[in-house]
N, C-alpha and C. Protein backbone atom coordinates (compact mmCIF):
# COMPACT_ATOMS: atom_id res chain seq x y z
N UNK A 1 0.83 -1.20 0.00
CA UNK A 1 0.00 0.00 0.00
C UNK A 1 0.86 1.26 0.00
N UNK A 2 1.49 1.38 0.84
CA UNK A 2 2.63 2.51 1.23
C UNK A 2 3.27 3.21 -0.09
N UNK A 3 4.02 1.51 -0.98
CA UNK A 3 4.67 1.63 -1.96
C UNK A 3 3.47 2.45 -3.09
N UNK A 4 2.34 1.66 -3.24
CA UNK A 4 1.39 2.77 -3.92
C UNK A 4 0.86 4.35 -4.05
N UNK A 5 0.86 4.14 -2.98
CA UNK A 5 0.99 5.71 -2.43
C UNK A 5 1.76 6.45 -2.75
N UNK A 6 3.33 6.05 -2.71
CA UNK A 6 4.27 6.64 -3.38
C UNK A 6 3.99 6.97 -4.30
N UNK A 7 3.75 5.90 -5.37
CA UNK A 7 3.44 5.94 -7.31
C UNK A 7 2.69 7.22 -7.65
N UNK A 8 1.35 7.25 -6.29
CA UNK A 8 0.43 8.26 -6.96
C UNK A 8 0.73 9.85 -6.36
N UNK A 9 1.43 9.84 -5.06
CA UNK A 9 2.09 11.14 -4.71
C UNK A 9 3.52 11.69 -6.38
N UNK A 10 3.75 10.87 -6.26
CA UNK A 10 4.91 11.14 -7.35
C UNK A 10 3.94 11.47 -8.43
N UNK A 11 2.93 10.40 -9.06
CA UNK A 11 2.36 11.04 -10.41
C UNK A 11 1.38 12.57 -10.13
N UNK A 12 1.41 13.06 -8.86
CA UNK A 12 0.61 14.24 -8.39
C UNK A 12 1.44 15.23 -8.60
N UNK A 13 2.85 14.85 -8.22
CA UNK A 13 3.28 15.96 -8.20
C UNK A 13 4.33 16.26 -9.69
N UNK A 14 4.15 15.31 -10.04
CA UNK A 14 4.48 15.23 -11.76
C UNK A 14 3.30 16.28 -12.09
N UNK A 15 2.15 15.75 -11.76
CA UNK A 15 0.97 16.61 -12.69
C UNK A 15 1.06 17.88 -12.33
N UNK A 16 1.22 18.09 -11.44
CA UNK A 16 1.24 19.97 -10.57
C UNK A 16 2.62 20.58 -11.29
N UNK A 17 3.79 19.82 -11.66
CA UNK A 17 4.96 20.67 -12.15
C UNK A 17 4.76 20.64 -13.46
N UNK A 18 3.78 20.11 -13.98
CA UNK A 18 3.87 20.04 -15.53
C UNK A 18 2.71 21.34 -15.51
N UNK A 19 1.59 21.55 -14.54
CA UNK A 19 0.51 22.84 -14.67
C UNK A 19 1.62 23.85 -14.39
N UNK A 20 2.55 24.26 -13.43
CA UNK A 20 3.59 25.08 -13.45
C UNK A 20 4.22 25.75 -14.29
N UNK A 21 4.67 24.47 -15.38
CA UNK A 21 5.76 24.74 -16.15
C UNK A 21 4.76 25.38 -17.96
N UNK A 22 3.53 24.80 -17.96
CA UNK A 22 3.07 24.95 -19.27
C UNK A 22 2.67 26.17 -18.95
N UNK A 23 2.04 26.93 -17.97
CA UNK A 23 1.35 28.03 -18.43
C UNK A 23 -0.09 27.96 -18.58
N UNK A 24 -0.55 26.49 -17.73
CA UNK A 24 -2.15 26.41 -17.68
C UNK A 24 -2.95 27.29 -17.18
N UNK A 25 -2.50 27.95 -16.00
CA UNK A 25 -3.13 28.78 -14.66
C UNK A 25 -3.53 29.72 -15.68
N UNK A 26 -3.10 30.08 -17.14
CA UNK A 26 -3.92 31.63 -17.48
C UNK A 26 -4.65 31.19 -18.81
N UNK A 27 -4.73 30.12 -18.75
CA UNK A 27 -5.36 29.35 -19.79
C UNK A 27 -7.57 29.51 -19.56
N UNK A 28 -8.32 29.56 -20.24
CA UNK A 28 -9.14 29.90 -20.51
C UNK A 28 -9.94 28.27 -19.75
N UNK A 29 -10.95 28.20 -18.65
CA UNK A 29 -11.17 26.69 -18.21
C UNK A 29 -12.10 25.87 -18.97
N UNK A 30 -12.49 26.24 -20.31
CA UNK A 30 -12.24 25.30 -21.41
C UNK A 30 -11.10 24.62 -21.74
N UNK A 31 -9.91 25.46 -21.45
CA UNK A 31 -8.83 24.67 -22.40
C UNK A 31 -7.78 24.26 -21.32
N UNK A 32 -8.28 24.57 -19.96
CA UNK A 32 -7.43 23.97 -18.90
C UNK A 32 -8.13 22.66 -18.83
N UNK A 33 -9.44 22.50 -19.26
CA UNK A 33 -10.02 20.90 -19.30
C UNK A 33 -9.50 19.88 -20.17
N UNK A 34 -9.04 20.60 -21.33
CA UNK A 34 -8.41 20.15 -22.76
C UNK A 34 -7.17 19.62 -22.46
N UNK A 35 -6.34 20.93 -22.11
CA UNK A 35 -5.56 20.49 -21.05
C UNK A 35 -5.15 19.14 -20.56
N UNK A 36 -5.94 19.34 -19.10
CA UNK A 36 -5.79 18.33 -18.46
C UNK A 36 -6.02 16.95 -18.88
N UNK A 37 -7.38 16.73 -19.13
CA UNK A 37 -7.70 15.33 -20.35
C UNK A 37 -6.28 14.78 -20.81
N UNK A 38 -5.92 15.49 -21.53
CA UNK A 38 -4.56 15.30 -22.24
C UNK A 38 -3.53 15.07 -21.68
N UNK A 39 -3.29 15.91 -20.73
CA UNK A 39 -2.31 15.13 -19.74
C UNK A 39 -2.33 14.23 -18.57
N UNK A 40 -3.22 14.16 -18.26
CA UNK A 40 -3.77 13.07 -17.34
C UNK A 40 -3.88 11.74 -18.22
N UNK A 41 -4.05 11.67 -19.39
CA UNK A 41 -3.63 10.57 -20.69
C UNK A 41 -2.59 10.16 -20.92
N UNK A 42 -1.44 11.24 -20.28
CA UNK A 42 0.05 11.06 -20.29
C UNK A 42 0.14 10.82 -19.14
N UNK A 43 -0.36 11.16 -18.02
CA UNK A 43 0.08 10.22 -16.64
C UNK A 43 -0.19 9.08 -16.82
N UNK A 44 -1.32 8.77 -17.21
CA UNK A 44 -2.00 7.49 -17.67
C UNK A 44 -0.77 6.30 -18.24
N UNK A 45 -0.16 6.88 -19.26
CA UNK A 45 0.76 6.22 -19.70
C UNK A 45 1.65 6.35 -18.91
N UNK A 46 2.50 6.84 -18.43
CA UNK A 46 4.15 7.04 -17.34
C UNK A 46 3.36 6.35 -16.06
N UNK A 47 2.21 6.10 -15.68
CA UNK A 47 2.28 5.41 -14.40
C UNK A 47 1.04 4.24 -14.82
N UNK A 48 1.15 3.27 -15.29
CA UNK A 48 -0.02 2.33 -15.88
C UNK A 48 -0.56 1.55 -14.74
N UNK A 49 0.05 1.80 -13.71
CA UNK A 49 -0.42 0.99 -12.44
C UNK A 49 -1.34 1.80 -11.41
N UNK A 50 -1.67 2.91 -12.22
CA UNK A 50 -2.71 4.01 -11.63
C UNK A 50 -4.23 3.55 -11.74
N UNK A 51 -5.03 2.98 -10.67
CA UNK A 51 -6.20 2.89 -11.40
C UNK A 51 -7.27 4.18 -11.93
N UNK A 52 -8.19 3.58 -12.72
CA UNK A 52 -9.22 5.00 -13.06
C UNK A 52 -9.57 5.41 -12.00
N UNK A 53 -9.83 5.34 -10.97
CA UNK A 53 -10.28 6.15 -9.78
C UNK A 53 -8.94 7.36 -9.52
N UNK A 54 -7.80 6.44 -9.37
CA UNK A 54 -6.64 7.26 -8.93
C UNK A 54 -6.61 8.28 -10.12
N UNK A 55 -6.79 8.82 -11.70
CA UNK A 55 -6.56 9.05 -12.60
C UNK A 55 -7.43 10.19 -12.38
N UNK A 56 -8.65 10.04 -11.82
CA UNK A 56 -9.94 11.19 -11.87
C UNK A 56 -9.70 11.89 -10.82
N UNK A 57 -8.48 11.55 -9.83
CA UNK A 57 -8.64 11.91 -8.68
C UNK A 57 -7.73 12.84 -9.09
N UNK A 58 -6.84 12.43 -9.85
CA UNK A 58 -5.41 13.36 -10.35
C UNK A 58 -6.11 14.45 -11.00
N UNK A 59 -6.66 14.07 -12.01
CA UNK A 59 -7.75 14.95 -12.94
C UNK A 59 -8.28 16.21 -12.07
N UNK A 60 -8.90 15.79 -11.06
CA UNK A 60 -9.68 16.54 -9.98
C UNK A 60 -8.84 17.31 -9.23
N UNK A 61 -7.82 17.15 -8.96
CA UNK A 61 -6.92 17.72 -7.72
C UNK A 61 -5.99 18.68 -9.16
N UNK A 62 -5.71 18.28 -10.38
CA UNK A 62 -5.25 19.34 -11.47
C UNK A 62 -6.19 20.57 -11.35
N UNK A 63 -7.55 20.32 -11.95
CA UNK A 63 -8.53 21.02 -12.23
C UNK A 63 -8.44 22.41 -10.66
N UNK A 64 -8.42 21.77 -9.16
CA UNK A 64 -8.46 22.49 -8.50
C UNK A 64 -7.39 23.32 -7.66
N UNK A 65 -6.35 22.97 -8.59
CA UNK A 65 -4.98 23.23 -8.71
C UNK A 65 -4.74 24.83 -9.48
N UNK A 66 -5.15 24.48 -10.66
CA UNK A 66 -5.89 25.54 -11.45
C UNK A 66 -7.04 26.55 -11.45
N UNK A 67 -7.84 26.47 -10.65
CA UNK A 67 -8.87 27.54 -10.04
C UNK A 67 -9.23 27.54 -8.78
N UNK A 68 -8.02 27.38 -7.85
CA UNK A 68 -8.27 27.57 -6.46
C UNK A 68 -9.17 28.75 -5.57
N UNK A 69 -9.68 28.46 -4.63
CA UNK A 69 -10.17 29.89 -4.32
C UNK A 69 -9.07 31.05 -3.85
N UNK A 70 -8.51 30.82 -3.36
CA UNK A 70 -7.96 32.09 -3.50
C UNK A 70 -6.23 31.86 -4.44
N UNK A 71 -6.80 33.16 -5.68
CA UNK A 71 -6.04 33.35 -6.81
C UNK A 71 -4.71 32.99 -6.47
N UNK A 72 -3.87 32.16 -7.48
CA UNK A 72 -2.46 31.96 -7.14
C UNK A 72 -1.71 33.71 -7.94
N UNK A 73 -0.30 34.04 -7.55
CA UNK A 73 0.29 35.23 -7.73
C UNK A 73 0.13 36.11 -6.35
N UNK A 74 1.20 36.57 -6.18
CA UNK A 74 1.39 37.79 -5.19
C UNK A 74 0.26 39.11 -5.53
N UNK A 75 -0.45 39.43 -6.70
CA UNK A 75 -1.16 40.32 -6.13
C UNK A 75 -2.50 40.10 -5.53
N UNK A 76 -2.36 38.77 -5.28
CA UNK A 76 -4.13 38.29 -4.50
C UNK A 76 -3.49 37.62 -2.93
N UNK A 77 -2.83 38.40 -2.70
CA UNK A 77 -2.32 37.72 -0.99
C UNK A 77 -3.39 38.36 0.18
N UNK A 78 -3.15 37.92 0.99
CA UNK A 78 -3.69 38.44 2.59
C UNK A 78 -2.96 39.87 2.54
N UNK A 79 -1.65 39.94 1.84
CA UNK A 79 -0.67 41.33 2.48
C UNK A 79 -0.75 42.84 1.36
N UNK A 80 -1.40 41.83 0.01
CA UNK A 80 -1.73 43.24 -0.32
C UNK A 80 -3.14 43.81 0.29
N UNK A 81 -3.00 45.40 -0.29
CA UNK A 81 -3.70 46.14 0.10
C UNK A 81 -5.30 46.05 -0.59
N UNK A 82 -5.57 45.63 -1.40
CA UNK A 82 -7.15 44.99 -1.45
C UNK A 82 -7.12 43.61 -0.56
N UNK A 83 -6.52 43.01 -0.30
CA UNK A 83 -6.52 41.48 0.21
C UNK A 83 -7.04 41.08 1.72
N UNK A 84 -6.74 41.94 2.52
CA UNK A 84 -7.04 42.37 3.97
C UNK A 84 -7.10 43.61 4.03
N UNK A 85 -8.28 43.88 5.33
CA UNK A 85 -8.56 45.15 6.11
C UNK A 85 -6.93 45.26 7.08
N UNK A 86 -6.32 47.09 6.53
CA UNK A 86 -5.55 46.96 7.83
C UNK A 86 -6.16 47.29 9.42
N UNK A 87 -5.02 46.81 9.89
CA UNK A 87 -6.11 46.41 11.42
C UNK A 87 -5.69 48.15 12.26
């Protein structure tokens, strides 16, 4: 089990450096779905011992990777000045 766990932490965080590195986050969430599909097809292949559950889960945790609630980038922090009331 443990060893599994590994497989799918590793193919997670494969999937999160590949949303990093492409430039999904400003992508339109039509085509971050397109996207993902597509590369979650390529995890699919680099980890074949993933079942479909584990695959949708990757899918799912991409997708909310990509439209988190609060905006990824420094100008949507707690510390700028729209972000928090100063006290």
């Amino acid at each position: 089990m443990a060893k599994h766990q590994k497989l799918f932490e590793r193919a997670r965080d494969e999937l999160f450096s590949h949303i990093n590195r492409c430039g999904v986050l400003e992508a339109s969430e039509e085509d971050q779905r397109q996207w993902m599909d597509e590369t979650v097809d390529f995890i699919a292949e680099r980890y074949p011992d993933l079942s479909p559950e584990e695959l949708t889960e990757l899918k799912t945790l991409g997708l909310r990777f990509c439209r988190p609630a609060i905006p990824h980038g420094s100008e949507s922090t707690a510390l700028s000045p729209d972000g928090a009331n100063a006290a």
